[in-house]
N, C-alpha and C. Protein backbone atom coordinates (compact mmCIF):
# COMPACT_ATOMS: atom_id res chain seq x y z
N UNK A 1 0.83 -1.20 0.00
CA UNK A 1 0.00 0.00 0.00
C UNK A 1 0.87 1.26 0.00
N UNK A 2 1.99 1.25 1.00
CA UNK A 2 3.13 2.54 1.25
C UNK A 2 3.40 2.74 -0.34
N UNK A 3 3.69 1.79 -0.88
CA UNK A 3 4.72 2.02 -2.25
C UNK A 3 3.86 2.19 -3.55
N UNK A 4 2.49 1.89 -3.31
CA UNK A 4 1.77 2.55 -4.08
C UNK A 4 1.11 4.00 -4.42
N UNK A 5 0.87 4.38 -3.05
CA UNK A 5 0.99 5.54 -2.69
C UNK A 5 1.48 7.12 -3.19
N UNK A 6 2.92 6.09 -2.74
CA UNK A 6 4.24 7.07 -2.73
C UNK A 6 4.40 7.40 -4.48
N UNK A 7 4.02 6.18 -5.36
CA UNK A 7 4.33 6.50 -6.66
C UNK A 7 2.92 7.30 -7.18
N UNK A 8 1.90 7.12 -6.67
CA UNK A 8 0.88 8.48 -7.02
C UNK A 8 1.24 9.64 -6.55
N UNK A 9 1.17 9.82 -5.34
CA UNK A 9 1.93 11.23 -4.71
C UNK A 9 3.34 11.70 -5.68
N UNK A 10 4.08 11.39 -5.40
CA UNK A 10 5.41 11.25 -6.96
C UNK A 10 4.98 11.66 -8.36
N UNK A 11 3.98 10.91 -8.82
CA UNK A 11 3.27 11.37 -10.37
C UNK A 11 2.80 12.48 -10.20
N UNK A 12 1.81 12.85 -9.33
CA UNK A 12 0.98 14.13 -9.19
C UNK A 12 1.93 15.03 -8.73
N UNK A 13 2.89 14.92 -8.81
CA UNK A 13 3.91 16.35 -8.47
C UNK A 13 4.73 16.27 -9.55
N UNK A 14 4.57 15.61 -10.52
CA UNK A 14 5.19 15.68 -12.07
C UNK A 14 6.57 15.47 -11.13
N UNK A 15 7.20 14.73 -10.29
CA UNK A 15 8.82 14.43 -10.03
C UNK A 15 9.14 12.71 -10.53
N UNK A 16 10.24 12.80 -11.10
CA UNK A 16 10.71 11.42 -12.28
C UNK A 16 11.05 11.03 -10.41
N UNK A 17 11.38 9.65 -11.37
CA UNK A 17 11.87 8.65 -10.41
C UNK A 17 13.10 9.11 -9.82
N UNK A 18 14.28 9.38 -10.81
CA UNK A 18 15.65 9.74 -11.01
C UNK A 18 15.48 10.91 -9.54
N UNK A 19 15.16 11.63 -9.80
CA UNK A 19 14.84 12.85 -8.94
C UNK A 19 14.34 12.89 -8.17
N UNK A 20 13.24 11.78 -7.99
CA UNK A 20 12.86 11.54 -6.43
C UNK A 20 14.10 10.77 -5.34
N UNK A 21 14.62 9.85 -5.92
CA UNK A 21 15.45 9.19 -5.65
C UNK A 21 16.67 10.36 -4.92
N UNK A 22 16.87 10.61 -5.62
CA UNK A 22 18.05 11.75 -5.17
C UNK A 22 18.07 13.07 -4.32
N UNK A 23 16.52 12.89 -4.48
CA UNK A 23 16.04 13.99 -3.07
C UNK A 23 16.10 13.11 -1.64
N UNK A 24 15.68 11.85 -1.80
CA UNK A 24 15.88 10.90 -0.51
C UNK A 24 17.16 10.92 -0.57
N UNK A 25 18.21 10.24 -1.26
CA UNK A 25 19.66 10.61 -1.18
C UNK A 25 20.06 11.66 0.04
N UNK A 26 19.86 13.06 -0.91
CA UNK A 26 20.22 14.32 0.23
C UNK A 26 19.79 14.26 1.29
N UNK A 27 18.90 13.80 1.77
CA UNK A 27 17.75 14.03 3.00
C UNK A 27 19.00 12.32 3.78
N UNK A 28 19.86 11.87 3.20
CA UNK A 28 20.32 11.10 4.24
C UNK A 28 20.23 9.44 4.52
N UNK A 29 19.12 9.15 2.95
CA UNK A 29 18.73 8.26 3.11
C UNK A 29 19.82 7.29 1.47
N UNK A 30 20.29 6.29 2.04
CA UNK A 30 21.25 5.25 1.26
C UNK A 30 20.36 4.32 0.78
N UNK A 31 19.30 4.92 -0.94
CA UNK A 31 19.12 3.85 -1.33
C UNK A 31 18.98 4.17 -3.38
N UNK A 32 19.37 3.13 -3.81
CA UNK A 32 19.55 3.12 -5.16
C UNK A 32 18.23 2.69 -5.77
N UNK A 33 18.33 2.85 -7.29
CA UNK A 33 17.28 2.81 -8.12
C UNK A 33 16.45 1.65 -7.91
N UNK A 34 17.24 0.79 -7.86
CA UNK A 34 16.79 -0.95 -7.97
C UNK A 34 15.75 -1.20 -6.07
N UNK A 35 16.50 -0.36 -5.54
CA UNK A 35 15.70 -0.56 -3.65
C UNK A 35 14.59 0.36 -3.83
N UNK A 36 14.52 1.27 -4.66
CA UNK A 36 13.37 2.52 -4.56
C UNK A 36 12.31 1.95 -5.49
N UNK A 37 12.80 1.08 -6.46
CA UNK A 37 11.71 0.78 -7.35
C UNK A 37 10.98 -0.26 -6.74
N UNK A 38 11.71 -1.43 -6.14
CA UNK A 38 10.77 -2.51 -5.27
C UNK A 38 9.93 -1.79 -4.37
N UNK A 39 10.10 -0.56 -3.75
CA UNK A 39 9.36 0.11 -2.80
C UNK A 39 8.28 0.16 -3.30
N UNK A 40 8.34 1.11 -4.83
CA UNK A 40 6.99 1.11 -5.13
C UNK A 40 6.60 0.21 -5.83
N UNK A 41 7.20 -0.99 -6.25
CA UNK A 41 6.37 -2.13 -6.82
C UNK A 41 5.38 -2.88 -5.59
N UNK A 42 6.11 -2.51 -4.64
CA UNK A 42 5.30 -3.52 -3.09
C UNK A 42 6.23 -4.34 -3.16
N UNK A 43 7.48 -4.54 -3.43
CA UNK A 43 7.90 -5.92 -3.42
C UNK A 43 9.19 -5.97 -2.25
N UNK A 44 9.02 -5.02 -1.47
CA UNK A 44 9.87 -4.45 -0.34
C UNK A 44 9.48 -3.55 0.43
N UNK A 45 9.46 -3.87 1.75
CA UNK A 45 8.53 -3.00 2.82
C UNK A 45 9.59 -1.60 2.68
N UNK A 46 9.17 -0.27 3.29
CA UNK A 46 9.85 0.95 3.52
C UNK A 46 9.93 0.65 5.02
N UNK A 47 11.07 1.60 5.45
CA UNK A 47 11.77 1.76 6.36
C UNK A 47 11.33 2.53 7.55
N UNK A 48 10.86 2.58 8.31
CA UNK A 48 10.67 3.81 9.20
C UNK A 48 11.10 5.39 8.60
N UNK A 49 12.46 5.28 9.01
CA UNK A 49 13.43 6.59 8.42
C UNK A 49 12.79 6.54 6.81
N UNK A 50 13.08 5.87 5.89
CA UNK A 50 12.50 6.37 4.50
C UNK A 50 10.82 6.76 4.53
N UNK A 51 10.17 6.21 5.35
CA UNK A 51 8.96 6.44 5.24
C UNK A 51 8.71 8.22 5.53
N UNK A 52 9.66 8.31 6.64
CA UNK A 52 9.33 9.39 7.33
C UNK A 52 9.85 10.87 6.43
N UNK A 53 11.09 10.47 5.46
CA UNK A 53 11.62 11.58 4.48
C UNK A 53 11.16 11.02 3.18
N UNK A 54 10.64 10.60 3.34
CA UNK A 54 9.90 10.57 1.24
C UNK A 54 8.06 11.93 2.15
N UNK A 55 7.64 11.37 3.12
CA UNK A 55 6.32 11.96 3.29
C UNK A 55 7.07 13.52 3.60
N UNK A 56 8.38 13.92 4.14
CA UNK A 56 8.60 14.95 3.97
C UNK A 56 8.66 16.09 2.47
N UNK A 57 9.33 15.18 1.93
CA UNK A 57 9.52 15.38 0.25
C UNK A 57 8.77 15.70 -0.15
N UNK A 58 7.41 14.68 -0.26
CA UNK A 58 6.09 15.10 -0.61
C UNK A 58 5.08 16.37 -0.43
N UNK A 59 5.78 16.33 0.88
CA UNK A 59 5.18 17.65 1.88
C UNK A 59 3.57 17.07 2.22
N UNK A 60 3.15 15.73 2.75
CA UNK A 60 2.06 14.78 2.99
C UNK A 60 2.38 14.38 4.31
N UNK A 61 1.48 14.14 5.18
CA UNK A 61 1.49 13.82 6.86
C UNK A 61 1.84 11.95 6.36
N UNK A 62 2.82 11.54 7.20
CA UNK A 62 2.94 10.36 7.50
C UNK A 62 1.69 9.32 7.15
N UNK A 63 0.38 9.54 7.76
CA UNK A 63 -0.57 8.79 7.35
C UNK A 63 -0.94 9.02 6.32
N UNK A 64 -1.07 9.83 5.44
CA UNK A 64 -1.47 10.00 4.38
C UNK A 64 -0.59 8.55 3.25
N UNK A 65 0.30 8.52 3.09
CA UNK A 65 0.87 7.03 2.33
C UNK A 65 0.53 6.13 2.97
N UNK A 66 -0.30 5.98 4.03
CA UNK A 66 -1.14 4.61 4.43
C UNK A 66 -2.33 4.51 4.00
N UNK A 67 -3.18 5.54 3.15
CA UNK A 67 -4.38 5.26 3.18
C UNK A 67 -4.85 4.79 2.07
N UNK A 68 -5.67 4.35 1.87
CA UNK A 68 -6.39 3.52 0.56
C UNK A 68 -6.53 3.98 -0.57
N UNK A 69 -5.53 4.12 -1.44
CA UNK A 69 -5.81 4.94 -2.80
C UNK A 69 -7.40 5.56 -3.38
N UNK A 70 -8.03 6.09 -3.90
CA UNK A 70 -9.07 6.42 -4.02
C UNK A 70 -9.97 5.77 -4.99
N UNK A 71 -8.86 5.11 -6.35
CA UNK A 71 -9.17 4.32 -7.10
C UNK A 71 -9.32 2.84 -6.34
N UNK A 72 -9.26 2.81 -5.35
CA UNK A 72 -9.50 0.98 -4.91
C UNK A 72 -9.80 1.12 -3.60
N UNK A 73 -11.08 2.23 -3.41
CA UNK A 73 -11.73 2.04 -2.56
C UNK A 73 -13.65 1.22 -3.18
């Protein structure tokens, strides 16, 4: 659900992958293309710490990437 989320929030701010990626980078967080993409495939849980600076990035409250997309409610 987190990693689905995160890649709508991501689209709707028109920011590429490349560039999201590298904003978590700065913010402190050690992870490459191949760990960021399983995030949002679902195929790898997020981290506390990443959870907490991608929802910064976004500028979205923590719960907000938990909640039920709107299309699959």
């Amino acid at each position: 659900m987190v990693g689905r989320n995160i890649e709508l929030l991501r689209k709707r701010k028109n920011i590429s992958q490349k560039d999201f990626i590298s904003k978590i980078q700065v913010m402190g967080i050690d992870i490459n293309p191949t760990s960021y993409s399983k995030l949002e495939g679902q195929l790898r849980l997020a981290t506390d710490k990443e959870i907490y600076v991608i929802a910064k990035i976004l500028e979205v409250p923590v719960g907000e990437l938990f909640e039920e997309p709107e299309n699959q409610k």
